[in-house]
Each structure stands twice: as C-alpha cells, then as structure tokens.
Protein backbone atom coordinates (compact mmCIF):
# COMPACT_ATOMS: atom_id res chain seq x y z
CA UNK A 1 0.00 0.00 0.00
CA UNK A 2 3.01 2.43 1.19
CA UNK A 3 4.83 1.50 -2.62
CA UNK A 4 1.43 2.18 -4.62
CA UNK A 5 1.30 5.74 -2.29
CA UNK A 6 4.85 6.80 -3.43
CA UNK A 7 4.44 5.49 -7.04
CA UNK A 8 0.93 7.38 -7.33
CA UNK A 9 2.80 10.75 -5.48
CA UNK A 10 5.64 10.12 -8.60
CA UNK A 11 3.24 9.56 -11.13
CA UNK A 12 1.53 13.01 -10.36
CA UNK A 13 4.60 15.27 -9.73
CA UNK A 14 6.21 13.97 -13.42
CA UNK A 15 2.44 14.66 -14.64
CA UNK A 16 3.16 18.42 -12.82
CA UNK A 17 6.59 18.89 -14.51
CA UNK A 18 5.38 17.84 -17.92
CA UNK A 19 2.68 20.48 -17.73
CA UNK A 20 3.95 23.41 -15.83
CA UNK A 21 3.72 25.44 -18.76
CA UNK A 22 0.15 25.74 -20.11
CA UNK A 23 -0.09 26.27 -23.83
CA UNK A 24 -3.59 27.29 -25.74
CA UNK A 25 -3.28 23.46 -26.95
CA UNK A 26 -2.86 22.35 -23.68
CA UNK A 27 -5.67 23.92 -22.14
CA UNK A 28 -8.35 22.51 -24.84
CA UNK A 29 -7.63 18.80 -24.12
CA UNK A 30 -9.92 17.12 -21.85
CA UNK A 31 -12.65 15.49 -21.75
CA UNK A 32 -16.56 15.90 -21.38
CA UNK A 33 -19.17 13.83 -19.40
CA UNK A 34 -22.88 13.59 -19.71
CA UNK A 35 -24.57 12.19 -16.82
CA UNK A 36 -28.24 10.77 -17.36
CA UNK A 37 -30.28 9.34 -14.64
CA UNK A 38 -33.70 7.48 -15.13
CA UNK A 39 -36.59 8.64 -12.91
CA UNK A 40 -36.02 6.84 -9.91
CA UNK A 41 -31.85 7.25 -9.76
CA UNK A 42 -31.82 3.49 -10.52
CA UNK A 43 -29.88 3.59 -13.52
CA UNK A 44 -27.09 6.11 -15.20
CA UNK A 45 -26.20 6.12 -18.44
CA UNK A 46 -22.59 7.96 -18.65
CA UNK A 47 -21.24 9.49 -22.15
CA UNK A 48 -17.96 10.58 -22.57
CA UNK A 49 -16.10 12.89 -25.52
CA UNK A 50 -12.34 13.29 -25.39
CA UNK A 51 -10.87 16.38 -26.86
CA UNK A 52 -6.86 16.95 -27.93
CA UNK A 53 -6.30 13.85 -26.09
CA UNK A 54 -6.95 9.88 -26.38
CA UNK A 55 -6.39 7.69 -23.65
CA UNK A 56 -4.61 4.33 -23.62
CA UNK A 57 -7.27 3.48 -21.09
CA UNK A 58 -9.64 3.99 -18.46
CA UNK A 59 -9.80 2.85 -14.69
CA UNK A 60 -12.26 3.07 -12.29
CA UNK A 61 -11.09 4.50 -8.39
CA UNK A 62 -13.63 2.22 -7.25
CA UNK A 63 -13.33 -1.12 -8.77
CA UNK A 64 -15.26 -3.03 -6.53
CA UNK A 65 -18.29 -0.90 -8.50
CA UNK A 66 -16.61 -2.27 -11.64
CA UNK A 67 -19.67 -5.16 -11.29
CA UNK A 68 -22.63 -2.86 -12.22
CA UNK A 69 -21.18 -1.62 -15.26
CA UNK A 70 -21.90 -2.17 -19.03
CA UNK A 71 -20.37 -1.27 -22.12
CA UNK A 72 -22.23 -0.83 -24.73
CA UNK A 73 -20.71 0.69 -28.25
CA UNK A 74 -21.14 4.20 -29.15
CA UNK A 75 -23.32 3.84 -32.73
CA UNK A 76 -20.89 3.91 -35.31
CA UNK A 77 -18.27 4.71 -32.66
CA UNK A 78 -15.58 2.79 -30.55
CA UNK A 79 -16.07 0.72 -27.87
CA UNK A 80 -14.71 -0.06 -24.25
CA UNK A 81 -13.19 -3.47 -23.34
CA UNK A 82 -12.61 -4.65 -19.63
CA UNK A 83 -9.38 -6.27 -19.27
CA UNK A 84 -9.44 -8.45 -15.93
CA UNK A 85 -5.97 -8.80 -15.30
CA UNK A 86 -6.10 -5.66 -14.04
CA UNK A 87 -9.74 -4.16 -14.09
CA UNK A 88 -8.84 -1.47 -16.83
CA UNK A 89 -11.01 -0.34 -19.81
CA UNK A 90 -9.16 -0.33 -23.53
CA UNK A 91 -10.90 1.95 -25.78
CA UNK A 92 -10.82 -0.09 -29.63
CA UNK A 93 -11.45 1.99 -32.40
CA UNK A 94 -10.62 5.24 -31.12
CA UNK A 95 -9.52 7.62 -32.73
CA UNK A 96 -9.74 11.84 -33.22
CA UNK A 97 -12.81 11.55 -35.14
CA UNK A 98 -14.20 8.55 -33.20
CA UNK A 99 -13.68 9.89 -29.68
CA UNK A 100 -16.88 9.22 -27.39
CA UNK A 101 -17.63 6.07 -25.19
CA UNK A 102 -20.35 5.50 -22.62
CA UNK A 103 -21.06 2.72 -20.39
CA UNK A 104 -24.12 2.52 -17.71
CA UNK A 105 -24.32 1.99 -14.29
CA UNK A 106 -26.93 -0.03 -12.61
CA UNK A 107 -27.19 2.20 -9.18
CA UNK A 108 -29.56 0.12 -7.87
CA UNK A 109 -27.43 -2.96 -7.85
CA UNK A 110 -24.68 -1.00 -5.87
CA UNK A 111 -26.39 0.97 -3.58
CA UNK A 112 -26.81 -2.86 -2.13
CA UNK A 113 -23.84 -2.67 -0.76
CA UNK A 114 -25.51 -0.38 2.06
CA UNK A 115 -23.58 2.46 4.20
CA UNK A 116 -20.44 1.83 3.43
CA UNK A 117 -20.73 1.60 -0.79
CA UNK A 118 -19.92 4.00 -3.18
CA UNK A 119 -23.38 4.77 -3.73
CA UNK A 120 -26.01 5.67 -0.61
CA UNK A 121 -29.24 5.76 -1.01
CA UNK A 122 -31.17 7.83 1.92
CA UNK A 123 -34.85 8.01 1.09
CA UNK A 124 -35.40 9.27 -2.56
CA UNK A 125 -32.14 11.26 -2.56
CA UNK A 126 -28.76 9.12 -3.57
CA UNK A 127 -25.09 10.22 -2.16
CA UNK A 128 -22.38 8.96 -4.99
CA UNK A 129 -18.38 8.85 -4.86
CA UNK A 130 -17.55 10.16 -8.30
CA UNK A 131 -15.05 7.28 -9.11
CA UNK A 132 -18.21 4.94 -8.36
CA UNK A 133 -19.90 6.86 -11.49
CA UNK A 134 -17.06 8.29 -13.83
CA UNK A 135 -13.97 6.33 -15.44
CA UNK A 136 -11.14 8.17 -15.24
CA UNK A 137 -7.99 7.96 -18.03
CA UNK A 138 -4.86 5.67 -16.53
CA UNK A 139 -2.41 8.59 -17.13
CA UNK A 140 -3.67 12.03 -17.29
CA UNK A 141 -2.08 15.74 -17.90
CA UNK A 142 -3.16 18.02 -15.26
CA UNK A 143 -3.73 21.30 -17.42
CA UNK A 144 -6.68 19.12 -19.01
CA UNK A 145 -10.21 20.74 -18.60
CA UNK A 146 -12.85 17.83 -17.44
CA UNK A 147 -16.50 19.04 -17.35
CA UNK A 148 -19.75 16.42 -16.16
CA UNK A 149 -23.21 17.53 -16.87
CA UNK A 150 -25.81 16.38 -15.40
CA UNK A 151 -29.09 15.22 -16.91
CA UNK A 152 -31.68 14.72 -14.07
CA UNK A 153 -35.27 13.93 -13.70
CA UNK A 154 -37.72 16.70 -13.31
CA UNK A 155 -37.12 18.44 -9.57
CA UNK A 156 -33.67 16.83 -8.76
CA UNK A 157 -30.50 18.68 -8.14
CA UNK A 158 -26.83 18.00 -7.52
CA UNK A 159 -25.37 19.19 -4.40
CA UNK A 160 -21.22 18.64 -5.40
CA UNK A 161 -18.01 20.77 -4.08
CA UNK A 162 -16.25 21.52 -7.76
CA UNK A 163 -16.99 24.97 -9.43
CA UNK A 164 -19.34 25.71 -12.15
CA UNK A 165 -18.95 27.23 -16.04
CA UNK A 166 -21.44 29.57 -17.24
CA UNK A 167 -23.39 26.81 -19.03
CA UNK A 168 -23.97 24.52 -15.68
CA UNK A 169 -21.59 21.74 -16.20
CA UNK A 170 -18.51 21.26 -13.22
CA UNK A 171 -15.18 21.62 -13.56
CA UNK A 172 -13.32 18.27 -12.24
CA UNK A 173 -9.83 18.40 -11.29
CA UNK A 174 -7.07 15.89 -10.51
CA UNK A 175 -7.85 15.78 -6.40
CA UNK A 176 -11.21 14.70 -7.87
CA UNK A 177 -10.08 11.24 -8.62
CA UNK A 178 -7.11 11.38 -5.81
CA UNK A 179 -8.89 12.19 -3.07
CA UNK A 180 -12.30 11.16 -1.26
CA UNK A 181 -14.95 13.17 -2.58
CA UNK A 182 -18.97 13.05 -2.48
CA UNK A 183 -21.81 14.59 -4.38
CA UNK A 184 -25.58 14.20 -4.06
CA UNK A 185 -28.25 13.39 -6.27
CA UNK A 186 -32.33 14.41 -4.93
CA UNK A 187 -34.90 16.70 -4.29
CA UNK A 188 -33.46 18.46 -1.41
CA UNK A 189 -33.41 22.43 -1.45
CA UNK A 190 -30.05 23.64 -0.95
CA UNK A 191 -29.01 26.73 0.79
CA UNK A 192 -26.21 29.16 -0.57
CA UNK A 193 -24.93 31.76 1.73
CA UNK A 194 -21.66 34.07 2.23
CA UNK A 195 -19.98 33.16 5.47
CA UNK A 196 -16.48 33.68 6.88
CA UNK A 197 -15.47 34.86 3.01
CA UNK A 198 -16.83 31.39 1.49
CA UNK A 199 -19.58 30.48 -0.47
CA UNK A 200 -21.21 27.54 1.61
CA UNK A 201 -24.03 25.04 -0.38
CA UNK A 202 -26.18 22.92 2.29
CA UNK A 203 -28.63 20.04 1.31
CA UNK A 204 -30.39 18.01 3.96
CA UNK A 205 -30.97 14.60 2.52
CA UNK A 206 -34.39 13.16 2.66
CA UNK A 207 -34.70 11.41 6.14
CA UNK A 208 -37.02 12.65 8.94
CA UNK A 209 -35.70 15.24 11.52
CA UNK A 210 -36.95 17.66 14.18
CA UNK A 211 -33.86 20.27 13.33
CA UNK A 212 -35.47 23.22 11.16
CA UNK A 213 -33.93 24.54 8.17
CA UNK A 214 -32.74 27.37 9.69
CA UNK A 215 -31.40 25.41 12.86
CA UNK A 216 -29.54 23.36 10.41
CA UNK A 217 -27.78 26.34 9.00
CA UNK A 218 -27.25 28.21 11.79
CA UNK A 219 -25.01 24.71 13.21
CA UNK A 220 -23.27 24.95 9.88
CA UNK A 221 -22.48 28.43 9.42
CA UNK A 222 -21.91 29.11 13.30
CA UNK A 223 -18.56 25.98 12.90
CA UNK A 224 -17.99 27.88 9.83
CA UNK A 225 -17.29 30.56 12.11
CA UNK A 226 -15.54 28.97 14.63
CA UNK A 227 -12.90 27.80 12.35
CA UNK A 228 -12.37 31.03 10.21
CA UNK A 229 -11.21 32.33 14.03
CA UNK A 230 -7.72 30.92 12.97
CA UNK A 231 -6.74 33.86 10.06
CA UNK A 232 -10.49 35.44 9.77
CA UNK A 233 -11.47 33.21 6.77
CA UNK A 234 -12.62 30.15 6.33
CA UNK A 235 -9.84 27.60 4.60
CA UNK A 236 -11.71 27.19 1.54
CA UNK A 237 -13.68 29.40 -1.11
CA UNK A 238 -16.14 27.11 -1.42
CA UNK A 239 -17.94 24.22 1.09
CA UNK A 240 -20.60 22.10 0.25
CA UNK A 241 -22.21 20.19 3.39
CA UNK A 242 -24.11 17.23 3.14
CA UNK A 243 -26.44 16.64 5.97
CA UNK A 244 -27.97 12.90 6.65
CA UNK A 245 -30.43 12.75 9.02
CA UNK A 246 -30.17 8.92 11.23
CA UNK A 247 -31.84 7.51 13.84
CA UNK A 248 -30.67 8.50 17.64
CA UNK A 249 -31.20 10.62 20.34
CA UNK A 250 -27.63 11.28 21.23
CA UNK A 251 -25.23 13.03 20.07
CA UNK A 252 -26.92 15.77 18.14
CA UNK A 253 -24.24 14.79 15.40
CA UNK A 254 -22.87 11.41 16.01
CA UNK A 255 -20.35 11.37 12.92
CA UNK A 256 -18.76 13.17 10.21
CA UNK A 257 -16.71 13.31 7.52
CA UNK A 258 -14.34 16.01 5.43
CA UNK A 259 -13.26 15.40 2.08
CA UNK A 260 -11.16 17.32 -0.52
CA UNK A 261 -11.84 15.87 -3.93
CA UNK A 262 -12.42 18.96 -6.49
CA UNK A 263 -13.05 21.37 -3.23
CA UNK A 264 -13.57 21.60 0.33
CA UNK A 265 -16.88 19.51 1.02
CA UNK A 266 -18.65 17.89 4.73
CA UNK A 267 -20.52 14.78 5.57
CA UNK A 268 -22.54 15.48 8.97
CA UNK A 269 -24.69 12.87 10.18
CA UNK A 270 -27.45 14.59 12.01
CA UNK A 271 -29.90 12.66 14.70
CA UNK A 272 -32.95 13.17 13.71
CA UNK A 273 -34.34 13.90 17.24
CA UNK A 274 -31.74 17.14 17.49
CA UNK A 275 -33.53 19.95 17.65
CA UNK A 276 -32.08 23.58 17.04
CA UNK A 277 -30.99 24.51 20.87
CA UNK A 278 -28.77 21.03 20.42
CA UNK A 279 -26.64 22.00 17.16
CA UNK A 280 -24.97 25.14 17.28
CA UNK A 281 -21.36 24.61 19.09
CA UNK A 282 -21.38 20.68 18.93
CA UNK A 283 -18.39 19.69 18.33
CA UNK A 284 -18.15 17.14 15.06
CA UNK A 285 -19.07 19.90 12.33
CA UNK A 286 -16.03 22.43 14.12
CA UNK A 287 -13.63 18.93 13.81
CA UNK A 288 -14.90 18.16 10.12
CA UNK A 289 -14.42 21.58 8.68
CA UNK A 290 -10.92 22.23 10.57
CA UNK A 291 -9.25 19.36 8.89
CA UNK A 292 -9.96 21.76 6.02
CA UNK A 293 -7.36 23.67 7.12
CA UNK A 294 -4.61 20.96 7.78
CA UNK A 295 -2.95 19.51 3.72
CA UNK A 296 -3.45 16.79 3.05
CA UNK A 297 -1.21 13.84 5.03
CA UNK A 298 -0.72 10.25 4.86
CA UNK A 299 -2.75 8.03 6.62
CA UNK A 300 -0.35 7.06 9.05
CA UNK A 301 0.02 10.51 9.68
CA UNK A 302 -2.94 10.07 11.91
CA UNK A 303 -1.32 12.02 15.00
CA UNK A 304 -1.15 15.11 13.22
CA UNK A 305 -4.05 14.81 11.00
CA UNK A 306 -6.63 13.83 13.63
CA UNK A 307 -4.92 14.95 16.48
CA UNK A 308 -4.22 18.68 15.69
CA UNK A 309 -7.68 18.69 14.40
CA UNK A 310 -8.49 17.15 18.30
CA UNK A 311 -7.08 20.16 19.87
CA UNK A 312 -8.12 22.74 17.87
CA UNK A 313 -12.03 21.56 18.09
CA UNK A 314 -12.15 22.84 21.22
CA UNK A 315 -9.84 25.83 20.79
CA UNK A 316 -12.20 26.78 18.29
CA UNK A 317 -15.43 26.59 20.19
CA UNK A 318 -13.81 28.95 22.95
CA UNK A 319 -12.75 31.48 20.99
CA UNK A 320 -16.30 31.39 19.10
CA UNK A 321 -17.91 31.64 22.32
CA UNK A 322 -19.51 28.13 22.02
CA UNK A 323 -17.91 26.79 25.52
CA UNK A 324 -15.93 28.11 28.25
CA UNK A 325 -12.02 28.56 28.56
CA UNK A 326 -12.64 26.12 31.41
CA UNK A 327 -15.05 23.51 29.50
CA UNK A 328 -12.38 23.23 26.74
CA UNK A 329 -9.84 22.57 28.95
CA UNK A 330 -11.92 20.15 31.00
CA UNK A 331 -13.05 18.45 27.42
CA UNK A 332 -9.06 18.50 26.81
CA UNK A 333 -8.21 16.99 30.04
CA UNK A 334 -11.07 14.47 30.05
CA UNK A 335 -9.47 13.20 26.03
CA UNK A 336 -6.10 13.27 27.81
CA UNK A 337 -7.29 10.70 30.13
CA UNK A 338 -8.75 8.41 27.07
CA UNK A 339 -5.80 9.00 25.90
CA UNK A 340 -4.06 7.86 28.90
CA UNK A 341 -5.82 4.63 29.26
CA UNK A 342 -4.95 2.87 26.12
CA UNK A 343 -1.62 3.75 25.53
CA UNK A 344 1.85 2.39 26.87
CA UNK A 345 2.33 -0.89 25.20
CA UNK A 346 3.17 0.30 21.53
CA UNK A 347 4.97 4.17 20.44
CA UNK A 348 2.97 6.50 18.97
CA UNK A 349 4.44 6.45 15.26
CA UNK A 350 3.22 2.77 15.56
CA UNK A 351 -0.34 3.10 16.84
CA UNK A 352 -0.46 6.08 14.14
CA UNK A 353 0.32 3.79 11.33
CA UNK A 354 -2.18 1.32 12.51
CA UNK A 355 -4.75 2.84 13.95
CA UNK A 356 -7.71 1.79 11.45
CA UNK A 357 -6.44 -1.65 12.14
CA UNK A 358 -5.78 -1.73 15.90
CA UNK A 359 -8.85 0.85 16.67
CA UNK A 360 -6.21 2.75 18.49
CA UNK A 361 -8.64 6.24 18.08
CA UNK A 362 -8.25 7.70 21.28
CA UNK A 363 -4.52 6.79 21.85
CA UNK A 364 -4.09 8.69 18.54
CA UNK A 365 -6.28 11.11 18.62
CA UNK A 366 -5.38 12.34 21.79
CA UNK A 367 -1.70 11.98 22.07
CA UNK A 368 -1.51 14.27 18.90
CA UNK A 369 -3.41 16.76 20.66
CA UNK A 370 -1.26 16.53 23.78
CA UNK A 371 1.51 17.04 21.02
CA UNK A 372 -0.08 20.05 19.67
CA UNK A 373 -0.54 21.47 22.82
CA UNK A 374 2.72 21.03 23.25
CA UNK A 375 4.01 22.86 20.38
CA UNK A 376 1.64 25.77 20.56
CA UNK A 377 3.07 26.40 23.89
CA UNK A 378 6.62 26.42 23.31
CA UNK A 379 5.63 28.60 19.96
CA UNK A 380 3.97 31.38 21.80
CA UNK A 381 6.34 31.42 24.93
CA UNK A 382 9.34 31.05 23.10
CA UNK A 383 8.78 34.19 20.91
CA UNK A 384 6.61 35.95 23.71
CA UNK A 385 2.93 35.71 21.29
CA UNK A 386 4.58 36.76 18.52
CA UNK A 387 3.99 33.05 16.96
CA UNK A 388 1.35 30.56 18.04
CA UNK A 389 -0.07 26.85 16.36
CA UNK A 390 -1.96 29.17 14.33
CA UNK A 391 0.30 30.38 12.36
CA UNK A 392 1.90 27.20 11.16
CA UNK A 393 -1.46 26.24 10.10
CA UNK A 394 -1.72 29.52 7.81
CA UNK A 395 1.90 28.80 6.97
CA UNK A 396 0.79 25.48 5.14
CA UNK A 397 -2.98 26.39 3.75
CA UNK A 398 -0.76 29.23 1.88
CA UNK A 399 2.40 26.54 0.86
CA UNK A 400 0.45 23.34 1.35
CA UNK A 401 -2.90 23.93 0.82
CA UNK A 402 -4.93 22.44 -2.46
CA UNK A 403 -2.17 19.95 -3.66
CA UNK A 404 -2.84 16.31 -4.10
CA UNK A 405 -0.14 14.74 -2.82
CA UNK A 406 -0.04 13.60 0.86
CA UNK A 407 3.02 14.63 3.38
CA UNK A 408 4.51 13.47 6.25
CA UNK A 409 3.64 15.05 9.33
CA UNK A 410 7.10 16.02 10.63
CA UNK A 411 8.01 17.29 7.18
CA UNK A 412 5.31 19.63 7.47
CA UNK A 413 6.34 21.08 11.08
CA UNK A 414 10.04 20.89 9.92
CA UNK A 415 8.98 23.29 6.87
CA UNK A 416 6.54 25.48 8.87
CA UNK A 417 9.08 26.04 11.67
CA UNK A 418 12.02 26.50 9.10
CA UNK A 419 10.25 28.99 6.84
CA UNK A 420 8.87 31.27 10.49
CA UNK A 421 12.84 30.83 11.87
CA UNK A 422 11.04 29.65 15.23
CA UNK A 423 12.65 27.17 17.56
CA UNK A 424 12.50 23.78 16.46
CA UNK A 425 9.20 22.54 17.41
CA UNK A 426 9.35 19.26 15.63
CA UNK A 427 11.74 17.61 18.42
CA UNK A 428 8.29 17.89 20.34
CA UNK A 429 7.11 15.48 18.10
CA UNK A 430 9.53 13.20 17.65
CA UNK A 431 9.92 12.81 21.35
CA UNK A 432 6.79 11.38 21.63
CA UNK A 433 6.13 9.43 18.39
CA UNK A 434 9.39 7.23 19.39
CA UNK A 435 7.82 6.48 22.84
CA UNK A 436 4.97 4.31 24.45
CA UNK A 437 4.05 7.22 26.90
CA UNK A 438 1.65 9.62 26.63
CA UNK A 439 3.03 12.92 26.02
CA UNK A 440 3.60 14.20 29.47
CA UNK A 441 1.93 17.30 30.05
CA UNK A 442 2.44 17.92 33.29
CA UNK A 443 5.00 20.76 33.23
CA UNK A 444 2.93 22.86 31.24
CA UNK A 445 -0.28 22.51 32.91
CA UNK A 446 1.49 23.64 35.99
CA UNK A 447 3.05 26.69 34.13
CA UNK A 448 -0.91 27.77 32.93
CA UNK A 449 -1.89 27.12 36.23
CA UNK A 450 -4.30 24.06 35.08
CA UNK A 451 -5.06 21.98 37.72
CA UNK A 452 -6.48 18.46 37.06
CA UNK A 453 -7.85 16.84 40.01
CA UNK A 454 -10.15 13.59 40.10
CA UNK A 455 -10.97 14.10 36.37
CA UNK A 456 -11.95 17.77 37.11
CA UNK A 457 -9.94 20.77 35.69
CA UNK A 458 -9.87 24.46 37.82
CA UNK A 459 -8.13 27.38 36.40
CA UNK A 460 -5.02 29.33 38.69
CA UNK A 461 -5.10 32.74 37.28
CA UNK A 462 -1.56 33.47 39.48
CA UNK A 463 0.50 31.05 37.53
CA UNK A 464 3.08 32.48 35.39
CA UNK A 465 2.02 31.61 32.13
CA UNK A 466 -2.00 32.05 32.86
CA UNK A 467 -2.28 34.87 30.33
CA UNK A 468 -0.85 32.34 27.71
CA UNK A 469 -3.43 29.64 28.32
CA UNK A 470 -6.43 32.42 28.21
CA UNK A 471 -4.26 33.99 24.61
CA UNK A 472 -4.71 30.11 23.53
CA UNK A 473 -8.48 30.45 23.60
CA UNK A 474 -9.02 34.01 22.28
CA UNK A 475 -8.91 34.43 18.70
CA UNK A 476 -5.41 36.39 17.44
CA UNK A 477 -7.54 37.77 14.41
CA UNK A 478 -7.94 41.66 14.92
C-alpha cells in the first residue's frame, strides 16, 4: 500500500513537470461527461467525448463498483473493453474523429452494498463517490479541462463541491479522482450563503428530523465561524455540506466526515431527534471543517491529521464563544485521560500507522493533541505571542494547501518552523512518536496554572504563564 502511495505521489509530480507550462493546446484537451439518470436514480447512463487527447485506457477509483457496469458501443463509434488482469477499460477503435464512449451503471445494484458503498441511497435522494460513477484515463495531464453535466429527472438537483462554467456543467480536477470526494443526487433544497469569506451550499438529505432549516444552518455556518477564528477566513472558497439525518437521540451529530476531492466539502450525520438549541457549538461539524485547514497527510500521519484537528475543536469553540475557557480545557483533560488509558504498550508512530487496524482512536487522537498542545506552547512562549499553532497552520494552507499529494507530518512542522525561523518545534514530536508514553503534560499545565484533580480541571489565574493559556483560547484575528 506504502509503494502504490509513493508510485501514485511520482506519477503526479512527473504529470506536474510535464505540464507546468500551459499552452492554448494544452488547455483545450480534456474530456466531457454527460450524466443521465432514469426517474427513480436506478440507472445512469454515462457518455464521454475526449478532446486533444486519447487515452490508452480507463480505470475506475472504485473497482469493486466495476460489477454494475456495461459497455455498450457508441453507434458507429468505438467501444470499451474490460481487461481483468487488471480491471482497466481499452478503448478499440478510437480515434480523433471517433472519440466518445459511454457505459451505464446499474445504481440500484450497488447501492446494495448499504452504508459503506460507493453509492447511498437515503430516502429518494442518492449520495455517490464520483469514481463509483465516472472512469477516469490511466495517465492524465493536469492542465486538461474535465467538465460532467448532469441530466436529471424533473425536480432533482446535484449538491457537489467543484466549481461551475457559465453553461452549468462542473469543472473536475485531478484531487477529484485522488482524493475522497462526495456529491448528491435528490430533491433536497439547498441553501447558498456568504460566510467567513466562502460560499457555503447545504442540502439536507431526505430522512425525517426535528432540526429546522434554519437550525440546520445556523449549526453549519456558526462551525464555519468557529474555524475562520484561525486567520479570519474560512480555509476554503467554497464548502458544500451534506447533511444525513439517522436515527438517535444522542449526540446531536454522532459522525462526520471532510473530504477534498475537487473542493472543500462535509458529511454530517445529524440525529434526527436534534432539535435547534442542540446543534450550534457541537463539536463534530467544528472537527470536520478544521481538517480543512490541515494539507493533506498520509494516513499514518494520523497524529497530526486527527490529532491537531483534536485540539483545535475545542480551541475553536472557545474562541467562538460556544464553551468556556474552562469547559475546553476540561473536554481536553477528560481526552487526555482516554488517551491515557490505552496507551503504553506500543509508540505513537506505531499506533499512528495502525490505527484503522488496531482501533487505536483515542490513543491517537489524543496523544496528537497533547503534542499540539505542546508545540503551541513552546511557539507562543518562546517568541513571547509573537507566533502561536496558528500560524503554522496559515503557513501550510498558503504553501500546502490544495495539492494532491499527501506529506509526512514532521516534514510539514520541519517546513513550517524552518520557513517562520522559530525554535525547532518538531523535536516535540519526535519525542513522543518514538515512545509508548503519553506525552507528558504535566509541566505545562502547571506553568498555565491548570489543575487536574479527580478528572476535574480548575483554572489558577496566578500562575506564570495564565495569560498564555487564556491567549490560547481568544482568537489572534484583529
């Protein structure tokens, strides 16, 4: 899996250096798709025109969905053949005049597969991962311009993350066959609104709920918010959030999910008994959008990824006035114990790499937050608040931010804290990824005057660094 990471990470930056100048020719290759669904979003019928370019072949990113396709010939035109040794499509008879194939999808046969497929159904609406849906060309230049237009039945609309041309059709890019990504098909209304300088899209997904329309926007739009409390903006121009209400009483939102193919896009699960009062400074839609603001990292990069994102969740929700200085630190403290409790056998780097496998979520999760507690301490008293956490994360959404490749988490602090000439954070790290301890974060809390006692947290105001814990939970923007 590591070899196919580095070999895909190669394949794309020679695909980067072999376009980095973009000619008039250049820019018109691509490719087209038309999307047609039948009435009931049982069946699609995909067509799709290559321009200035013809590809050797296509793949699908989800070949497991490979099952519910057909290929039948263009009329008069070429046609696509499935070659099993490796689940690739060869185009025969293809050629510049001759450049259109289509296959269909049976959706209905797919969406079997239930919650965890590439296709969803949730009552008449239908959530799709586009490589469920499109082929994709093996090899690929990046300046290419890939629309999809939709053809839907009468009262359906697409709620998807990529940008639109004048005409209606999106504009796919290469993170939209890299990365995770999500659209949806149905009848929901979707809500466009201005907030924190992006342009946010909002479909609820057609499952009962108690949550009003405007209580579900308000939760969306006040994270929004919470996060843009970093640099005054929110990370991306644009969001699209799908909400999918599911039976519970508890949590109000009892899971998400961020994703970055062809934009910055949400999946909130919402319980359908939540009502308005319950959504508005929960803390899944504030962890969902800040990974938005982290690049892109491996997945054994878990302890940054997940655990910055840890920290900051309830950073976030202090500054935006959601919870208390003293409730985030207690809802720190309390994941520190988690934390705590099922470590000490394995290091960190190790319980990162596996944690999918070895359910290792709150050793990871929590750790890395200790970590980036850590950090942002020595940052801000080492250069007395000139430089906080918060400003390595604006270091990489302006050097990182939008690229398809993953990095490695001490890369990234190694780059941040070499291009701000601030003391070498990134031994923090290390420290603690090479042991089986929790990071120990004792010293600290005594220097902000936290005091943890029997699982309760109480603030010292007289300790020397108590203004810097109180400047870690008020916003720097001005």
């Amino acid at each position: 899996m590591r070899a196919m990471r580095l070999l895909l990470a190669l394949t794309t930056a020679l695909l980067l250096s072999a376009t980095g100048s973009r000619s008039a020719c250049a820019q018109s290759q691509g490719w087209d798709y038309v999307v047609r669904f039948d009435a009931t979003l049982a069946r699609a019928e995909v067509r799709c025109c290559f321009r200035e370019f013809l590809p050797r072949r296509l793949v699908s990113r989800s070949p497991a969905s490979l099952s519910a396709f057909t290929f039948p010939a263009e009329p008069g035109g070429p046609r696509l053949v499935l070659r099993d040794e490796d689940n690739s499509l060869l185009p025969v008879d293809m050629d510049a005049r001759r450049s259109c194939v289509r296959w269909e999808v049976d959706v209905a046969r797919a969406a079997r597969r239930g919650r965890m497929g590439p296709f969803r159904r949730v009552g008449r609406d239908l959530m799709i991962e586009p490589g469920a849906l499109m082929l994709f060309p093996g090899m690929w230049p990046l300046a290419a311009h890939v629309t999809v237009r939709f053809e839907l039945p009468e009262g359906y609309r697409v709620l998807a993350p990529w940008p639109r041309t004048a005409e209606g059709a999106y504009v796919l890019d290469v993170g939209s066959t890299r990365l995770l990504g999500r659209f949806a098909i149905g009848r929901f209304d979707t809500h466009v609104a201005q907030v924190a300088g992006s342009t946010v899209e909002i479909g609820v997904l057609d499952a009962p709920h108690a949550a009003s329309a405007e209580g579900i926007r308000t939760w969306v739009h006040e994270a929004m918010r919470a996060v843009a409390t970093i640099d005054g903006r929110f990370p991306t121009p644009r969001l699209a959030v799908i909400v999918e209400p599911v039976p519970g009483r508890d949590p109000p939102s009892p899971f998400g999910t961020s994703m970055r193919a062809g934009g910055g896009h949400v999946h909130l699960l919402l319980s359908n008994a939540a009502k308005d009062p319950a959504l508005p400074g929960e803390w899944v839609a504030v962890h969902e959008m800040m990974h938005l603001a982290l690049p892109w990292t491996f997945d054994e990069e878990a302890w940054l990824q997940e655990g910055f994102t840890t920290y900051y969740q309830e950073v976030l929700r202090a500054r935006a006035g959601m919870i208390s200085e003293r409730e985030a630190w207690q809802n720190i403290e309390a994941g520190f114990g988690r934390g705590r409790r099922r470590g000490g056998v394995r290091t960190l780097a190790l319980e990162s790499r596996d944690m999918h496998r070895e359910h290792a979520y709150h050793r990871v999760y929590w750790a890395g937050a200790a970590i980036a507690l850590l950090i942002d301490v020595r940052l801000r008293s080492g250069s007395n608040g000139r430089y906080a956490l918060d400003d390595f994360v604006n270091w990489w959404r302006a050097h990182r931010g939008g690229q398809v490749n993953a990095n490695r988490g001490l890369d990234l602090l190694r780059a941040a804290e070499e291009a701000l000439q601030v003391s070498p954070c990134s031994r923090i790290a290390v420290r603690w990824l090479e042991s089986t301890d929790f990071p120990d974060v004792g010293p600290v809390y005594e220097a902000l005057g936290i005091r943890a006692r029997a699982g309760r947290v109480e603030l010292d105001d007289t300790a020397p660094q108590a203004a810097l814990r109180r400047a870690i939970m008020t916003s720097r923007v001005r």
